[in-house]
Protein backbone atom coordinates (compact mmCIF):
# COMPACT_ATOMS: atom_id res chain seq x y z
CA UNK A 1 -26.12 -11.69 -8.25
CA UNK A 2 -27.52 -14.89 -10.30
CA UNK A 3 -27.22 -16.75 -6.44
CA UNK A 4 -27.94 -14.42 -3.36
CA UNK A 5 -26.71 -15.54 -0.29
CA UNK A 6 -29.71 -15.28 1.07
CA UNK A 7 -33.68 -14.62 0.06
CA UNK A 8 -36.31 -13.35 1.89
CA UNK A 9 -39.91 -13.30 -0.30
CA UNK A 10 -42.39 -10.72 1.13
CA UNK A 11 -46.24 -11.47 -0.20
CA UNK A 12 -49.79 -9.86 1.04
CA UNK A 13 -50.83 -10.93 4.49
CA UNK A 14 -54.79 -11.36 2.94
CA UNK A 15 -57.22 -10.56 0.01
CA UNK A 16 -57.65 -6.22 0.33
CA UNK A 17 -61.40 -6.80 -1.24
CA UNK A 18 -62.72 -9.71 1.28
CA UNK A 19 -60.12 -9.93 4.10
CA UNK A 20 -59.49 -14.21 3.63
CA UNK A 21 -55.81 -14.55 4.84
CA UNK A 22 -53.35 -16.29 2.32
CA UNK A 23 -51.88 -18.12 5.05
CA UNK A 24 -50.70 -21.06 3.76
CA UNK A 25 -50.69 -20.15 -0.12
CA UNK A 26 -48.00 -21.15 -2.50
CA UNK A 27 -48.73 -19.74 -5.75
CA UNK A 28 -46.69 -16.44 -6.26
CA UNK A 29 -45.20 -14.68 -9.01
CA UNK A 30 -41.68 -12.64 -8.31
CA UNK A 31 -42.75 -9.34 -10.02
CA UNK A 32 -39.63 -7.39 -8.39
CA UNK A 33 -36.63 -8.05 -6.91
CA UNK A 34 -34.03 -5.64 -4.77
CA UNK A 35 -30.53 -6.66 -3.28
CA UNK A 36 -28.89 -5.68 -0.41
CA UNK A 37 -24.90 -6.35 -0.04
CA UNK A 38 -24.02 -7.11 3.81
CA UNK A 39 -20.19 -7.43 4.53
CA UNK A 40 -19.70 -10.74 6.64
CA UNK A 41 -18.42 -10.44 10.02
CA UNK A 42 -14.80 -11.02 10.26
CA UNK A 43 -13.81 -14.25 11.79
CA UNK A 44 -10.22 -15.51 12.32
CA UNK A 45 -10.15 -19.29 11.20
CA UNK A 46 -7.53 -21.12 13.17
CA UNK A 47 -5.57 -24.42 11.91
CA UNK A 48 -3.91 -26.54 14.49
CA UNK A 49 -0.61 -27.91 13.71
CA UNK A 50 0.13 -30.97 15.75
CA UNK A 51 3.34 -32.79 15.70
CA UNK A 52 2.76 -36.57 16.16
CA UNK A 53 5.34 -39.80 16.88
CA UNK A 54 6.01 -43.44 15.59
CA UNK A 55 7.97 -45.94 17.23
CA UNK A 56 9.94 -48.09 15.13
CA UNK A 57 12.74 -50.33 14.57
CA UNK A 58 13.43 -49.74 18.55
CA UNK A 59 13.63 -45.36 18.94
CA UNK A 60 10.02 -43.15 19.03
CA UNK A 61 10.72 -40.80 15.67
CA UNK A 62 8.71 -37.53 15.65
CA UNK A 63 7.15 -35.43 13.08
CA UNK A 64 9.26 -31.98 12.11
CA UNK A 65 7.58 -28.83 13.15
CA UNK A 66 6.48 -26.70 10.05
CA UNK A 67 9.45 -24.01 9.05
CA UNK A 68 6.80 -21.68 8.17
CA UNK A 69 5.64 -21.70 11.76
CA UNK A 70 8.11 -19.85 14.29
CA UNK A 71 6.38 -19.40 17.35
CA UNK A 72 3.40 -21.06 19.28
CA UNK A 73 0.20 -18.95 17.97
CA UNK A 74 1.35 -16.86 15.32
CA UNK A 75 -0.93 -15.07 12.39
CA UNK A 76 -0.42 -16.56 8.89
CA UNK A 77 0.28 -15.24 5.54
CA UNK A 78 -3.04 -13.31 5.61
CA UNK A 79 -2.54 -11.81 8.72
CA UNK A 80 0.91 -10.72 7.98
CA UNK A 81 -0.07 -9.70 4.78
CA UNK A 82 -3.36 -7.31 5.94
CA UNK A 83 -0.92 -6.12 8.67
CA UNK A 84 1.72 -5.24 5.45
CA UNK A 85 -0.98 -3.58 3.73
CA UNK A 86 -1.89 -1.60 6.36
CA UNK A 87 1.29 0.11 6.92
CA UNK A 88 2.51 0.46 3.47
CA UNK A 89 -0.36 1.10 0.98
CA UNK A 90 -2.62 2.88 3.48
CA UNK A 91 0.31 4.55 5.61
CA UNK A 92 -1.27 3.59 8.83
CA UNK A 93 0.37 3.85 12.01
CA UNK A 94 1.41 0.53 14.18
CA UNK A 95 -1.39 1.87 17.00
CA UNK A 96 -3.67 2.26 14.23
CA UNK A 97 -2.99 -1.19 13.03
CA UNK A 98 -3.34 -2.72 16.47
CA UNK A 99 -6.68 -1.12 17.24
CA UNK A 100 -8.03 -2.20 13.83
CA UNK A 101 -7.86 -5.68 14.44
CA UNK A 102 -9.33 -5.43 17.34
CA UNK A 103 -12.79 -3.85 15.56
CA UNK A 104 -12.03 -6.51 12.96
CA UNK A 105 -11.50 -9.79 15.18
CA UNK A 106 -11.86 -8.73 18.81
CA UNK A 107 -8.09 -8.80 19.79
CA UNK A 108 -5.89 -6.21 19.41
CA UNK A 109 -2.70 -6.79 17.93
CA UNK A 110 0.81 -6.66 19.79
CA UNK A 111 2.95 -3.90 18.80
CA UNK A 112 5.89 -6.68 18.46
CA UNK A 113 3.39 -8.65 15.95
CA UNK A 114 3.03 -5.48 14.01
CA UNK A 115 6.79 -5.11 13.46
CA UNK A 116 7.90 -8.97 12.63
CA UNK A 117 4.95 -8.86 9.92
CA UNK A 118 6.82 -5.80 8.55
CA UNK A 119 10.12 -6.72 8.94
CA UNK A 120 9.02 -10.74 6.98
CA UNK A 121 7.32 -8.53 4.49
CA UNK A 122 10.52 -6.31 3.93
CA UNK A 123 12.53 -9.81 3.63
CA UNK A 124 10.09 -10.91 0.73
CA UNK A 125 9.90 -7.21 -1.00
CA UNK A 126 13.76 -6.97 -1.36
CA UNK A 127 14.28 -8.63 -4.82
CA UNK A 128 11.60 -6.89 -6.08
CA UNK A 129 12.93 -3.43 -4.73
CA UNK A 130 16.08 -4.77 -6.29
CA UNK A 131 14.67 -5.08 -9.95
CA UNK A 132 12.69 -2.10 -9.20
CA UNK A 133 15.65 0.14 -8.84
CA UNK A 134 17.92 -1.44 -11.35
CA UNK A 135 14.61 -0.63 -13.78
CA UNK A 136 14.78 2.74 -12.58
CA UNK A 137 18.29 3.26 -13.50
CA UNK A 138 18.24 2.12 -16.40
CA UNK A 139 15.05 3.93 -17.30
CA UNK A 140 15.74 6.99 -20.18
CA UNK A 141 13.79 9.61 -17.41
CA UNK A 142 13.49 9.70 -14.01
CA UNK A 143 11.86 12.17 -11.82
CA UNK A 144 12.88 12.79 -8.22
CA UNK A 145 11.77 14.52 -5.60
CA UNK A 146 12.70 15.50 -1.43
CA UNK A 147 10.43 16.01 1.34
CA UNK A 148 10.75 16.09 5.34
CA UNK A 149 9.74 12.90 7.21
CA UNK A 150 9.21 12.07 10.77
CA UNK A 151 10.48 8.93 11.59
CA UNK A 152 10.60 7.38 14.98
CA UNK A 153 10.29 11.23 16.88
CA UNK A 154 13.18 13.12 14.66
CA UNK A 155 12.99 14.78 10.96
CA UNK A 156 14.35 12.73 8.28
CA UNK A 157 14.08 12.87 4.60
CA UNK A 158 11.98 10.81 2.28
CA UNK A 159 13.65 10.48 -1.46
CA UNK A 160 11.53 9.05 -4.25
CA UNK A 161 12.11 8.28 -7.83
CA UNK A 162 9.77 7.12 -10.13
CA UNK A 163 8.81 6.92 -14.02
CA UNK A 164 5.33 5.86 -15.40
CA UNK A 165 5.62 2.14 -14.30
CA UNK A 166 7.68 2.16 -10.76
CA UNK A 167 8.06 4.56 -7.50
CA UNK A 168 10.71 4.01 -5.56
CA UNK A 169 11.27 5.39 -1.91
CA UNK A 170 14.29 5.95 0.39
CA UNK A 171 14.30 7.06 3.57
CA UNK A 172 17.35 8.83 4.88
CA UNK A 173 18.56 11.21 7.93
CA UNK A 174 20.16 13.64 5.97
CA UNK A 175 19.01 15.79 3.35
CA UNK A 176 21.16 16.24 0.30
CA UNK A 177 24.13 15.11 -1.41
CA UNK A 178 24.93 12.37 1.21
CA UNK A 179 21.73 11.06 0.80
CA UNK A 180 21.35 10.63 -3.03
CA UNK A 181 24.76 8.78 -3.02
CA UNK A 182 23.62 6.05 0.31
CA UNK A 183 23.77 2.69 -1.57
CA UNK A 184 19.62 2.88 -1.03
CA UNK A 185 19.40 5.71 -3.78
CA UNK A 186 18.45 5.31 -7.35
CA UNK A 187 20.32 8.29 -8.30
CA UNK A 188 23.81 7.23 -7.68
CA UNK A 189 24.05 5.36 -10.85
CA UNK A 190 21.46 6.83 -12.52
CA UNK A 191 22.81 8.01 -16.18
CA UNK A 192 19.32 9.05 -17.92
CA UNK A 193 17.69 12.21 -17.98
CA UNK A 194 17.29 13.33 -14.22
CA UNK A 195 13.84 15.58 -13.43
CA UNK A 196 14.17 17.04 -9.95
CA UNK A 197 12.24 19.88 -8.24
CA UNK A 198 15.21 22.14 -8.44
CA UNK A 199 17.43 20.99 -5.27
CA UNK A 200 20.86 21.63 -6.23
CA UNK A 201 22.71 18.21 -4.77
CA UNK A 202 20.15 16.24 -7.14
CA UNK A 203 22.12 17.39 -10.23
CA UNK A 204 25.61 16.38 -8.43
CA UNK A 205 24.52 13.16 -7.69
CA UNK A 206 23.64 12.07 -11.64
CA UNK A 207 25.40 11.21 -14.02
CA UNK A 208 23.22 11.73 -16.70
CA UNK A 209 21.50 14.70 -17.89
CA UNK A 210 19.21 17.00 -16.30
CA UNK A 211 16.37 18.66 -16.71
CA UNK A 212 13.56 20.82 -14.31
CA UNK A 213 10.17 20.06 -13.29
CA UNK A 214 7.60 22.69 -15.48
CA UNK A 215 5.87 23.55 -12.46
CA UNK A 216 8.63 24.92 -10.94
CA UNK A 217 9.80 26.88 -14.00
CA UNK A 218 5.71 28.54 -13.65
CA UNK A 219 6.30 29.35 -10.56
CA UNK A 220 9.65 31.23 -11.04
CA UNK A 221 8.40 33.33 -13.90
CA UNK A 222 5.09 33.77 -11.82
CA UNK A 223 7.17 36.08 -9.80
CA UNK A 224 8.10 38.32 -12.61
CA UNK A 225 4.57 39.23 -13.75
CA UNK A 226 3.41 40.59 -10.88
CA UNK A 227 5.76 43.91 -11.72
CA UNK A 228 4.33 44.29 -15.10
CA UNK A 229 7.20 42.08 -16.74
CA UNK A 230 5.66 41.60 -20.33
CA UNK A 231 8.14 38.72 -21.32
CA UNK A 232 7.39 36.74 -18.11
CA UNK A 233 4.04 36.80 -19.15
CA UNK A 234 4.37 35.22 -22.37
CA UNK A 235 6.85 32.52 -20.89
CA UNK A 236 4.55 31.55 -18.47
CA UNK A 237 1.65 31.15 -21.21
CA UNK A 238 4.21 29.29 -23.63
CA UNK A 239 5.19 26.96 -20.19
CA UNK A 240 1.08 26.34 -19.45
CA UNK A 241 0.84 25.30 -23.02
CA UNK A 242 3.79 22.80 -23.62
């Protein structure tokens, strides 16, 4: 960094041949320099919002209370938004989230605080999701995908689609054919080429084209060569190299 924070100069103490102390000296030369990069310590930075009156022509008018501001002490936009972060890039847990603010700022979050910040940042997210999945089906390939997912105690199933620019999620109790046709799938109107890991109720719920993930394709022919099969041999190799 051109400007440290901070500089600390370390010089001799005195003269190695004849011991006189250079206590007091101020000509130096800088003949080395080394940087060390300390992260601050967090500190919340709190803004007070104070509604005022004025009295005039005869009635005491008062000043509106911010929209933005919905309860007494609330966090603000960064707050909320570390708290969104949290839970959606780095899949952390609510508890998680709580005690983390805690080692951050000293107070531990609310549970409650946890889940308005997610449920404002859901509110803000939905147009995007909304051009995200309208991309998405309109996009000439899609792949998709199914996996279990515990949600609140009990097994659900997570759905995503994605391409090279978007991924999109959905969430969903039941696994299947009612699932890929919930108004929260991408699939439903999907009319591209469709890429799924082999599940059976992907290719009803498309009406585009289909096609099967390689890997999976490997690891069907994979169970050929282990008998000797020489043709499932030379599939797999001609799979490996496309």
């Amino acid at each position: 960094m051109e400007k440290p924070d901070r500089v600390v100069v370390y010089l001799p103490k005195a003269c190695k041949p004849c011991g006189r102390s250079f206590e007091g000296e101020r000509a130096q030369r800088v003949v080395s320099k080394r940087q060390v990069l300390a992260l601050p310590q967090p500190k919340r930075a709190v803004t007070e919002h104070q509604m005022g009156d004025i009295e005039g022509c005869g009635c005491v008018q008062q000043g509106a209370d911010p929209p933005e501001i919905r309860a007494s002490v609330p966090y603000g936009a960064g707050g909320r938004g570390l708290v969104t972060n949290l839970s959606v890039a780095h899949t952390m847990p609510l508890a998680q989230i709580c005690c983390r603010f805690a080692d951050f700022y000293g107070d531990a979050l609310k549970s409650e605080t946890v889940e308005t910040a997610l449920a404002a940042g859901d509110e803000v997210a939905r147009p995007l999701e909304a051009s995200m999945v309208e991309q998405l089906q309109q996009a000439e390939v899609v792949h998709c995908d199914d996996t279990g997912w515990r949600r609140e105690g009990t097994l659900q199933w997570l759905y995503p689609a994605s391409n090279a620019w978007s991924t999109h999620l959905c969430v969903h109790a039941k696994r299947g054919e009612a699932a890929l046709r919930s108004d929260a799938s991408v699939l439903k109107a999907f009319r591209g080429y469709a890429v799924p890991d082999g599940l059976a109720s992907s290719c009803k719920c498309s009406e585009g084209r289909h096609g099967l993930w390689n890997a999976h394709r490997v690891r069907a022919v994979h169970g050929w060569i282990e008998p000797g099969c020489q043709w499932a041999t030379e599939m797999q190799t001609f799979l490996l190299d496309r």
